[in-house]
Every structure is written in structure tokens, then in C-alpha cells.
Protein backbone atom coordinates (compact mmCIF):
# COMPACT_ATOMS: atom_id res chain seq x y z
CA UNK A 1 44.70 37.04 34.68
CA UNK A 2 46.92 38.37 37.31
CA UNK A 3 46.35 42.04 38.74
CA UNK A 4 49.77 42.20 39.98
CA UNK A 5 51.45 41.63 36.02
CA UNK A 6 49.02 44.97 34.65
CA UNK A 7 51.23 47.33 36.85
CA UNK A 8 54.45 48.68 36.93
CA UNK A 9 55.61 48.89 40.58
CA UNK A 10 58.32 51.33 39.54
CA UNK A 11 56.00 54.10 38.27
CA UNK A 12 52.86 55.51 40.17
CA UNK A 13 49.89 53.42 39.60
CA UNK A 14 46.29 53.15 40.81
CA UNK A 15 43.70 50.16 40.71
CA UNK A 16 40.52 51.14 41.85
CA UNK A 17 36.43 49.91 41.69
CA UNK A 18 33.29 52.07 42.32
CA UNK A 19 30.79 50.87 44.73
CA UNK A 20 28.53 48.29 43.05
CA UNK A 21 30.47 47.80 40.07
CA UNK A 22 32.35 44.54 38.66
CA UNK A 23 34.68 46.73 36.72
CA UNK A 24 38.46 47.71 37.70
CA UNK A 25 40.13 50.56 36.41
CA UNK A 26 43.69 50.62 36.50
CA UNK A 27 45.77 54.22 35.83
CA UNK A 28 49.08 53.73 35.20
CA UNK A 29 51.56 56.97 34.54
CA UNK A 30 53.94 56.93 32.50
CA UNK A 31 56.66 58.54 33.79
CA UNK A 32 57.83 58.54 37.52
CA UNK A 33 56.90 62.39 37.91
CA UNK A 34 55.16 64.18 41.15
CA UNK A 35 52.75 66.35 40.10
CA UNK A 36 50.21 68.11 42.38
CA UNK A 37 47.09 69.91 41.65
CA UNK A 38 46.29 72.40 44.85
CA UNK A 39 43.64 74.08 42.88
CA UNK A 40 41.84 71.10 41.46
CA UNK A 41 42.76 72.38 37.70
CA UNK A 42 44.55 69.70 36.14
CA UNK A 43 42.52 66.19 34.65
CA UNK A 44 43.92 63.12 36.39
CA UNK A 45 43.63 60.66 39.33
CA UNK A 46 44.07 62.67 42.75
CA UNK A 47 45.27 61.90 45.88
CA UNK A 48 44.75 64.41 48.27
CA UNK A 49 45.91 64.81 51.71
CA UNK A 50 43.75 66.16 55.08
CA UNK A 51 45.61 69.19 55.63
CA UNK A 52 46.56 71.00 52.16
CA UNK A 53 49.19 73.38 53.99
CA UNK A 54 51.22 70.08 55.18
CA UNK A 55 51.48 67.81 51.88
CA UNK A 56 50.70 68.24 47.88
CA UNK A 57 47.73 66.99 46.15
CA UNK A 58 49.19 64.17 44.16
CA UNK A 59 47.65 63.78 40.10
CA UNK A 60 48.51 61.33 37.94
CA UNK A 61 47.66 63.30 35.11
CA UNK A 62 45.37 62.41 32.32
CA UNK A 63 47.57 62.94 29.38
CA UNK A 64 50.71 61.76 31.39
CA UNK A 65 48.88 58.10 32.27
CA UNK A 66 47.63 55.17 30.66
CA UNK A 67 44.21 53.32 31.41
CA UNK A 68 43.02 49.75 31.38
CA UNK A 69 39.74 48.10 32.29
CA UNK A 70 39.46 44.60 33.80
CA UNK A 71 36.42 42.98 35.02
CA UNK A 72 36.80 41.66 38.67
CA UNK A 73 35.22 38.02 37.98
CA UNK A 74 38.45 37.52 35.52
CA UNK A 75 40.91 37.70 38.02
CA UNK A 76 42.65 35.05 38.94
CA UNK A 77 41.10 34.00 42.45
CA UNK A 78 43.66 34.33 45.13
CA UNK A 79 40.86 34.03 48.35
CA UNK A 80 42.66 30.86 49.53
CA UNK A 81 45.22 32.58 50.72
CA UNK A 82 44.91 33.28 54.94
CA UNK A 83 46.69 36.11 56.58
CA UNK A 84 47.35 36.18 60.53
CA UNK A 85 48.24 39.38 61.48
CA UNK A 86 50.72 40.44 64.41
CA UNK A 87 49.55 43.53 66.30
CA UNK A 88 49.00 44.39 70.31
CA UNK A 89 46.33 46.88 71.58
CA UNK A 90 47.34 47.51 75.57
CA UNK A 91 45.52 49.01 77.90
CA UNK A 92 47.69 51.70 77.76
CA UNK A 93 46.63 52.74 74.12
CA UNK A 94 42.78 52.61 75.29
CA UNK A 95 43.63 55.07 78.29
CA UNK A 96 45.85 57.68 75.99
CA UNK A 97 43.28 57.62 73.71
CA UNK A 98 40.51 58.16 76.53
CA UNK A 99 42.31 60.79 77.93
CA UNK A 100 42.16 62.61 74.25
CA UNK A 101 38.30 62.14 74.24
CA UNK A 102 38.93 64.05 77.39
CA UNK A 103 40.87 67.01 76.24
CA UNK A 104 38.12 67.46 73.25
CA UNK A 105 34.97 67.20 75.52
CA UNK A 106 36.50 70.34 77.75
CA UNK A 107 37.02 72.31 74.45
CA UNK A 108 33.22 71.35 73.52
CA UNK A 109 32.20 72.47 77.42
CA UNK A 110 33.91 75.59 76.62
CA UNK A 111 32.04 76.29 73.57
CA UNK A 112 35.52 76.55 71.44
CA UNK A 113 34.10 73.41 69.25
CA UNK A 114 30.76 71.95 68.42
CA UNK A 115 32.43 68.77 67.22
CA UNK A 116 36.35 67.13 66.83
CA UNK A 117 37.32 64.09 64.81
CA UNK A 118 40.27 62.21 66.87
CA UNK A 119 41.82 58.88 65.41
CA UNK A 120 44.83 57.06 65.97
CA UNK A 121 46.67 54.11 63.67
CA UNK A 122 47.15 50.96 64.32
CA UNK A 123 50.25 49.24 63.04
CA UNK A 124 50.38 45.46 62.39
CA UNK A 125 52.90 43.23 61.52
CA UNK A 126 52.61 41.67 58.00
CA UNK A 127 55.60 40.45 56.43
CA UNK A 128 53.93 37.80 53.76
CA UNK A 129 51.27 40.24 52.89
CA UNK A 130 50.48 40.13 49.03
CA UNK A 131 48.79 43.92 48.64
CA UNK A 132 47.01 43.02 45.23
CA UNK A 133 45.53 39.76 46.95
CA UNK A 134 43.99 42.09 49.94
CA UNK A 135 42.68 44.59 47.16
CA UNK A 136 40.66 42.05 45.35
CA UNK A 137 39.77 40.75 49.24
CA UNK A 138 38.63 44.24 49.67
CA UNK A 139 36.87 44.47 46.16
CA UNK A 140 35.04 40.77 46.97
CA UNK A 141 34.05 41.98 50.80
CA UNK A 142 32.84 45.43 50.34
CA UNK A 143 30.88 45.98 47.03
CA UNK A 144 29.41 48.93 47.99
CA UNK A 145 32.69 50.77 48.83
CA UNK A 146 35.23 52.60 46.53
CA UNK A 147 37.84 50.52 46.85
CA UNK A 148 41.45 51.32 45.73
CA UNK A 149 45.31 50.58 45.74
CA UNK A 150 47.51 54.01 45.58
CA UNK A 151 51.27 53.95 45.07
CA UNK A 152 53.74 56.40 43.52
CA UNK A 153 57.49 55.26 44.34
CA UNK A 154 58.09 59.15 45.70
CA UNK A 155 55.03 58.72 48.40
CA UNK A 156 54.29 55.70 49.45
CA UNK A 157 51.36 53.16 49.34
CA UNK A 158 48.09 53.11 50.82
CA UNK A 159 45.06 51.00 50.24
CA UNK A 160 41.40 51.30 51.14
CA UNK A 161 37.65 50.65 51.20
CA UNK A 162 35.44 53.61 51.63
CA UNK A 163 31.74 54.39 51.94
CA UNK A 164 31.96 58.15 51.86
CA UNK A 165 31.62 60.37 48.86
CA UNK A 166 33.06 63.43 48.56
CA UNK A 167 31.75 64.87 45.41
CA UNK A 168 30.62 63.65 42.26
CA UNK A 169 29.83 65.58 39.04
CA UNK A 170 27.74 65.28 36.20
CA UNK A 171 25.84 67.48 33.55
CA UNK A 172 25.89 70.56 35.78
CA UNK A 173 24.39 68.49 38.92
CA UNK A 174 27.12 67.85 42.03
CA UNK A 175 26.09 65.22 44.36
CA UNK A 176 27.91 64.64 47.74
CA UNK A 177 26.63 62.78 51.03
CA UNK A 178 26.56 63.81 54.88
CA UNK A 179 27.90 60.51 56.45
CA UNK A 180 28.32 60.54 59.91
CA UNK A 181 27.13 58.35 63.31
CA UNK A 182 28.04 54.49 63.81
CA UNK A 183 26.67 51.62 65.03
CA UNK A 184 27.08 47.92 65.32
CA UNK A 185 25.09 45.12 65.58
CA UNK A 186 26.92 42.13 67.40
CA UNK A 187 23.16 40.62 67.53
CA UNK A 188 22.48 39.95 64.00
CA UNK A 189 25.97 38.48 63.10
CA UNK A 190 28.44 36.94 65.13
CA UNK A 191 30.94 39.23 63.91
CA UNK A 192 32.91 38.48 67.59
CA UNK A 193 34.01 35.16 65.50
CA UNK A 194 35.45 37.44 62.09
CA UNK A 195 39.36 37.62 61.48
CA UNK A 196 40.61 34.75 62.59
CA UNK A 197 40.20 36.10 66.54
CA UNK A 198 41.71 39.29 65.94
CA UNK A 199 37.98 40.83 67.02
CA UNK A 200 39.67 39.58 70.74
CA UNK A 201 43.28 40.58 69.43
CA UNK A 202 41.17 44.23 69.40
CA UNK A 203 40.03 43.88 72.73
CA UNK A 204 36.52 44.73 71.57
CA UNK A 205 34.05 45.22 74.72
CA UNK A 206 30.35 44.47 73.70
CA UNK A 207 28.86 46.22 76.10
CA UNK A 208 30.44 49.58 75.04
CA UNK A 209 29.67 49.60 71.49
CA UNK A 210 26.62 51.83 69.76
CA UNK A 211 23.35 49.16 69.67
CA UNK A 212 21.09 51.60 68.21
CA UNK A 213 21.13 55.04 66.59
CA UNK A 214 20.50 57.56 69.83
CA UNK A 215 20.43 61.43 70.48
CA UNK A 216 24.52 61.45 70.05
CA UNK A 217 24.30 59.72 66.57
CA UNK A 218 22.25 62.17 65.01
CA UNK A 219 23.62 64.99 66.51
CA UNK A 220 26.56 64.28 65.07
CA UNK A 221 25.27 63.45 61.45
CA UNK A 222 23.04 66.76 61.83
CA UNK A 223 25.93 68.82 62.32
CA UNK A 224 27.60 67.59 59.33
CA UNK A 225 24.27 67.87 57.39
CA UNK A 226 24.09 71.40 58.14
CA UNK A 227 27.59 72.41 57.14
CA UNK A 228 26.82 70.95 53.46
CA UNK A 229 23.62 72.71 53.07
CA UNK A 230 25.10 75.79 54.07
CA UNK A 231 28.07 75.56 51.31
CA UNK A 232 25.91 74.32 48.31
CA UNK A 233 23.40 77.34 49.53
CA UNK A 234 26.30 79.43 48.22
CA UNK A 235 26.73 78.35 44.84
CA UNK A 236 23.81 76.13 43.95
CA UNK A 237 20.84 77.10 42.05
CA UNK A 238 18.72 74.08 42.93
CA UNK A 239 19.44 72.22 45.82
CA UNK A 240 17.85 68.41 46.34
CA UNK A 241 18.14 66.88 50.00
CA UNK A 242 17.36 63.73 50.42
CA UNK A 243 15.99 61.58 53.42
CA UNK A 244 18.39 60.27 56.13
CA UNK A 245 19.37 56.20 55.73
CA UNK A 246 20.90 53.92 56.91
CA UNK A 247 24.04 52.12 54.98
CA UNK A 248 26.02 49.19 56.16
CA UNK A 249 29.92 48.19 55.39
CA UNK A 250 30.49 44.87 57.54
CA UNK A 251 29.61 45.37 60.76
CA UNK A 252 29.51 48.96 61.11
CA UNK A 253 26.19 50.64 60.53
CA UNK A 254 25.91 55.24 59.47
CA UNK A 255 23.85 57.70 59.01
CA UNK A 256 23.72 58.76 55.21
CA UNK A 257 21.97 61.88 53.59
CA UNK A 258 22.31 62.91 49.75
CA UNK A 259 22.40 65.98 48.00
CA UNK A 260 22.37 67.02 44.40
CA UNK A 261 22.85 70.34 43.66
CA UNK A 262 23.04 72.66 40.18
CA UNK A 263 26.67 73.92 40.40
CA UNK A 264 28.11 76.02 37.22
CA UNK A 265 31.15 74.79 35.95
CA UNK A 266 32.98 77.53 36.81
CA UNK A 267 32.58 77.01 40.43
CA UNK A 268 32.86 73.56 41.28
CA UNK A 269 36.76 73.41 42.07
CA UNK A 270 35.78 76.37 44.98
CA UNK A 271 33.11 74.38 46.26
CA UNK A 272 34.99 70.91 46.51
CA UNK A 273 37.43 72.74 48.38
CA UNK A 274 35.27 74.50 50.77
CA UNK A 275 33.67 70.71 50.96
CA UNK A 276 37.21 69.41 52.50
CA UNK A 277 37.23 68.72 55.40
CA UNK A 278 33.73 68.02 56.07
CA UNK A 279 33.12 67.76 59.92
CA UNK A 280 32.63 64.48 59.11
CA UNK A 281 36.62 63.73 59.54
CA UNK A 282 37.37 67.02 60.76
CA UNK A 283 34.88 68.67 63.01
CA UNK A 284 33.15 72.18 63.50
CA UNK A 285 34.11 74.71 63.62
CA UNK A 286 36.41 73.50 61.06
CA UNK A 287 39.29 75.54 61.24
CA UNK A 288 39.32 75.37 65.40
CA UNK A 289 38.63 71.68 64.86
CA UNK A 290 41.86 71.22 62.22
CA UNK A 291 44.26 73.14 64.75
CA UNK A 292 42.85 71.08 67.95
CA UNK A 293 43.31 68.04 66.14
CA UNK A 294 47.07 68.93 65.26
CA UNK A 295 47.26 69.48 68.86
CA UNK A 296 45.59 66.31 70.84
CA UNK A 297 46.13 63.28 67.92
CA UNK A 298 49.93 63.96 67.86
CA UNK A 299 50.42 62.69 64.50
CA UNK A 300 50.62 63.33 61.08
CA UNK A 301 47.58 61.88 59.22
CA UNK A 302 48.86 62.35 55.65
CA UNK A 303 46.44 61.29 53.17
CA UNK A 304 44.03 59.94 55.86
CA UNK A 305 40.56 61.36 55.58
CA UNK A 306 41.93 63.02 52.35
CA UNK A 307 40.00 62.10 49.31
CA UNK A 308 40.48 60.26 45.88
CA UNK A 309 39.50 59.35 42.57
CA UNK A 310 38.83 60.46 38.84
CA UNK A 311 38.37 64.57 37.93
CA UNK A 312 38.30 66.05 34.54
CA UNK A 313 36.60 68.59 32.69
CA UNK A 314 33.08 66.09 32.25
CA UNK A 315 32.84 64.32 35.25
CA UNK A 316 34.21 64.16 38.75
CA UNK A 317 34.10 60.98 41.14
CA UNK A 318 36.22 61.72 44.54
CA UNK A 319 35.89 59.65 47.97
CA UNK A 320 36.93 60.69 51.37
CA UNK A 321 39.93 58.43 52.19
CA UNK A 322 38.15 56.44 55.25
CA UNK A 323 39.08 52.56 56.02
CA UNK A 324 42.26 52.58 55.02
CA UNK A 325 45.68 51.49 55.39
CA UNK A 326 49.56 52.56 54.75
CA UNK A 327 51.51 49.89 53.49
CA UNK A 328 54.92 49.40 54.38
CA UNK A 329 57.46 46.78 53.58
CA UNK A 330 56.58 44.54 56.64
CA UNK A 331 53.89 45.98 58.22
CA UNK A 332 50.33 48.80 57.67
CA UNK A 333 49.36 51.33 59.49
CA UNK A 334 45.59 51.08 59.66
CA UNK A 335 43.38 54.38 60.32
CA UNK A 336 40.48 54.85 62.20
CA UNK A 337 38.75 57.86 64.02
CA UNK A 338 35.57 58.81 65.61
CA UNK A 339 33.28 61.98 66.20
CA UNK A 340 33.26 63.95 69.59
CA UNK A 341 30.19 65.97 70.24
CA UNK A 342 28.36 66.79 73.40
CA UNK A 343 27.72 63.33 75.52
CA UNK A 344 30.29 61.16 73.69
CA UNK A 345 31.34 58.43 76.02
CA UNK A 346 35.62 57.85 75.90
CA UNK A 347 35.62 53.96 76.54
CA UNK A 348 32.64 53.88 73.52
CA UNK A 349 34.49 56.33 71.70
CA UNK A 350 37.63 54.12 71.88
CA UNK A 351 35.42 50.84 70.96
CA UNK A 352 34.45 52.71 67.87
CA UNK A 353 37.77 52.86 66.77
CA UNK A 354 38.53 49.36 67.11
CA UNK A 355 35.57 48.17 65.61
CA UNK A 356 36.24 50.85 62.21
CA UNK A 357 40.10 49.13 62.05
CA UNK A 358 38.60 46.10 62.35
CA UNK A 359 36.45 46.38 59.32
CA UNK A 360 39.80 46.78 56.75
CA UNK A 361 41.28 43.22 58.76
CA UNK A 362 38.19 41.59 58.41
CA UNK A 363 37.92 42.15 54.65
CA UNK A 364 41.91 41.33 54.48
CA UNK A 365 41.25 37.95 55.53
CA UNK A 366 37.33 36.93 54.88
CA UNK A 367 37.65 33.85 51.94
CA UNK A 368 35.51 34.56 48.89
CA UNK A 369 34.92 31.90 45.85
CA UNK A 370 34.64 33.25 42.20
């Protein structure tokens, strides 16, 4: 069975598998509409950008879209197929993005933030790139992600693999994670031998990249803990927190803790949208941290550290867009960012980046068997 033949390129479609599942869903709409959701009220598949002022919340909408399941094992396998991707890091991108580091540790000296999320894109050349073989690449590498394919023919394309949920909803009970800190271990794998030697392409420095969880980690992860708690203190009735863990997607290691909280109906949309941006993408305070970043990055992020996925009036399942890639006709843009706080180091900070860009190549191009 081929994934490519159950979609119709010319009308929005999404393919997409929840961590630890063998099951695809596909949603394809059935007319070549735009429709856009700001208040979370309509049933449907969103897309949702970072900044809500800047660009629409994409639906497809429930009644408006067709769905089919597929089970990942009866895909046709496509894993033989080896990409090697064209892309240069200088040492001028390392220094501009240093100097941003910069700029945010003077705001945090000056007390005007507690925390800023910077990132940057990478773009790499990829002119024989089949986007349905790197999903099911994706799907293969990184079982525990959400991993999806997005396109509508009025906004573009954009693929990921994320570890970070943004809400989920069930029989009165939201749950929602604080995900924030990374580490690698270049010890326990030889992950400097991945991607066909685009680790070196990256210019990845061992000795600058996070061994071991320290104060900096879990300062940051606390701080996005704490902004959670306070929100579902608002609105919940019962509140569960769990423990802090540990979860792993390839090389890179974070800092995860739960929550499940009793949220009425009636205010669930409110909460989801005081939820977004967590300081997990953004920083704190949020609303300083969303203007500072519109100032230092010097992009537009679009639907980077948005969020996506399935919400109707029974159940709600929506990711923050991390890992993830804009697809173009010959060539991605690949995303990546890190958190600032207090005693963030710039040439670590920039090593962070690499190393989260690298984990969407590396699952492009590991081989699988079926």
C-alpha cells in the first residue's frame, strides 16, 4: 500500500500517528477551503500558529473532511531509500546566534524576563526528497513522538516529530506536560557517526553539549512547571502533578512532568489558550518574552512551536509543533530553539540547537526494515 496514492495533493490533507501507536490517521478535506478557528469552537484537525495576532488557526473541519485509518506495518517499505542533504552552518551563523543569547541574558540581568525561547532555521537543500518516505522514516524512528505531515495548497507544508503535549481531553480530565531542559549523551551512543556525517556537516562540539541534568536544566523546567500549575489552579477542581522524568527522542534527553486536571467543559477552549505559549517555546513573562522574541530572532516562525492535532466536542489531542520542518519544492527549513534563563552558556546554547535540528535529519535518513 502506498501512503502517497491515499491523498489528494490538491486539497488540504493531514497524515498523522500518536506516540506509541501503529495506527495512521489520514484527514483529508474535501474541498480546498481555509477555514480558521481563533476560538477553538469548531471540530476538526488544527493547525495553529505561535503568535495568533500574525496568522489564522487553520481547521480542516470535521464535517468538511474525510478520514481513513492505515496501520503503519502495511505500508509499503520505502527505508532503502538514502538522502544526502546539502546545507552549510558557518561560523558566522554560530556567532549571530551567540550574540542573540547575548541580547536575552542582559534582558534577564535586568529583571525584564525570567526566561526567552530563541531559535533559528536551518535550510537544506533537498531536491529528490520524497516527503511521504521521510514521514514513515519519522513514524519508524520516533515511536514515541506525534508524528505528522500538514499541507493545505493555500499554506504550505510542514512535517514533524514531536514529544510535547499540549493538551489532551477526556471525560472531564485535561492532561498536559511541562517539558523543558535538554541533554545528550554522546557516551552511550555514538550518535557523532548518525546522518551520514551531517553530525560534522553541524559542526557539533562535544565538549559544549549538556552531559547531565544541572542547576540550569531544572530551572528552566521549574519555571515552566510553575506557569501550568498556576493556570489549571484557575479552572481546575482537582489537580494531579506528577513526578519529574526523564524522556528520550534520539539523542536528546528532557525533563517531563504531567498533570491531569478536572476542567468543565465549558472552560477548556479558555484554558488551552491561556496554555499557548507555554514558556516552554516562549518564555516568562510571556507576553515580554513574545515581544523580545519578535525583536532578537528576526523572523517569522509561523506555525513553529504552534500546536496540532484532533479537537471535538469528546476528546481533544493537540501537540506543540517542536522538531519540525517546512517543506519547500527543493529544499526545508528545519526549526530548532533553546531556553535562556539565568547562567545559560551562548556556545552551549548554540550546540543545543544543532543537536535538536539534527534529531529531524537523523530520522530522515536512519534505514528501518518492516
Amino acid at each position: 500500500m502506498s501512503l502517497e496514492k491515499l491523498v489528494d495533493n490538491n486539497k488540504p490533507f493531514v497524515i498523522f500517528k500518536k506516540p506509541q501507536s501503529g495506527k495512521i490517521y489520514i484527514w483529508q478535506q474535501n474541498d480546498t477551503g481555509l477555514y480558521t478557528s481563533g476560538d477553538l469552537s469548531m471540530n476538526g484537525y488544527y493547525f495553529a500558529p505561535f503568535d495568533f495576532n500574525k496568522h489564522p488557526v487553520i481547521v480542516f473541519p470535521e464535517k468538511h473532511s474525510d478520514v481513513k485509518e492505515v496501520m503503519l506495518h502495511k505500508l509499503e517499505p520505502v527505508g532503502a531509500k538514502e538522502y544526502r542533504f546539502e546545507f552549510e552552518i558557518t561560523g558566522r551563523d554560530a556567532e549571530v546566534y551567540k550574540k542573540k543569547v547575548n541580547q536575552a541574558l542582559s534582558l534577564i540581568n535586568l529583571k525584564k524576563l525570567h526566561k526567552i525561547v530563541l531559535s533559528r532555521f536551518i535550510k537544506v537543500e533537498a531536491e529528490d526528497f520524497d516527503i511521504f518516505d521521510g514521514l514513515i522514516k519519522l513514524m519508524h524512528t520516533y515511536d514515541n513522538a506525534y508524528v505528522y505531515l500538514w499541507h493545505h495548497p493555500a499554506a504550505g507544508t510542514w512535517m514533524g516529530a514531536t514529544p510535547e503535549l499540549l493538551a489532551g481531553y477526556k471525560n472531564g480530565w485535561l492532561t498536559t506536560v511541562s517539558l523543558a531542559g535538554t541533554v545528550t549523551g554522546f557516551e552511550s551512543e555514538n550518535t557523532l557517526d548518525l546522518v551520514n556525517g551531517n553530525l560534522n556537516k553541524l559542526s557539533i562540539n562535544k565538549e559544549e553539549v549538556p552531559g547531565s541534568w544541572g542547576a540550569k536544566e531544572f530551572n528552566e523546567q521549574q519555571i515552566v512547571t510553575d506557569y501550568i500549575e498556576d493556570i489549571l489552579k484557575k479552572y481546575a477542581t482537582l489537580i494531579e502533578t506528577g513526578k519529574p522524568e526523564t524522556i528520550r527522542q534520539g539523542h536528546l534527553e528532557h525533563i517531563k512532568t504531567g498533570f491531569s486536571a478536572e476542567i468543565k467543559p465549558v472552560d477548556l477552549n479558555t484554558v488551552i489558550r491561556h496554555l499557548h505559549p507555554t514558556p516552554a517555546v516562549c518564555g516568562l513573562p510571556v507576553e515580554a518574552a513574545k515581544y523580545y522574541i519578535k525583536q532578537i530572532e528576526g523572523y517569522d516562525r509561523k506555525f513553529y512551536t504552534g500546536f496540532t492535532g484532533v479537537k471535538n466536542k469528546e476528546t481533544v489531542s493537540l501537540y506543540v509543533n517542536l522538531r519540525c520542518m517546512e517543506v519547500r519544492e527543493k529544499f526545508f527549513l528545519i526549526y530548532a530553539g533553546g531556553g535562556i534563563v539565568a547562567g545559560s552558556r551562548p556556545e552551549k546554547e548554540w550546540q543545543e540547537i544543532l543537536l535538536k535540528a539534527e534529531v529531524i535529519l537523523s530520522g530522515l535518513t536512519k534505514k528501518y526494515t518492516l
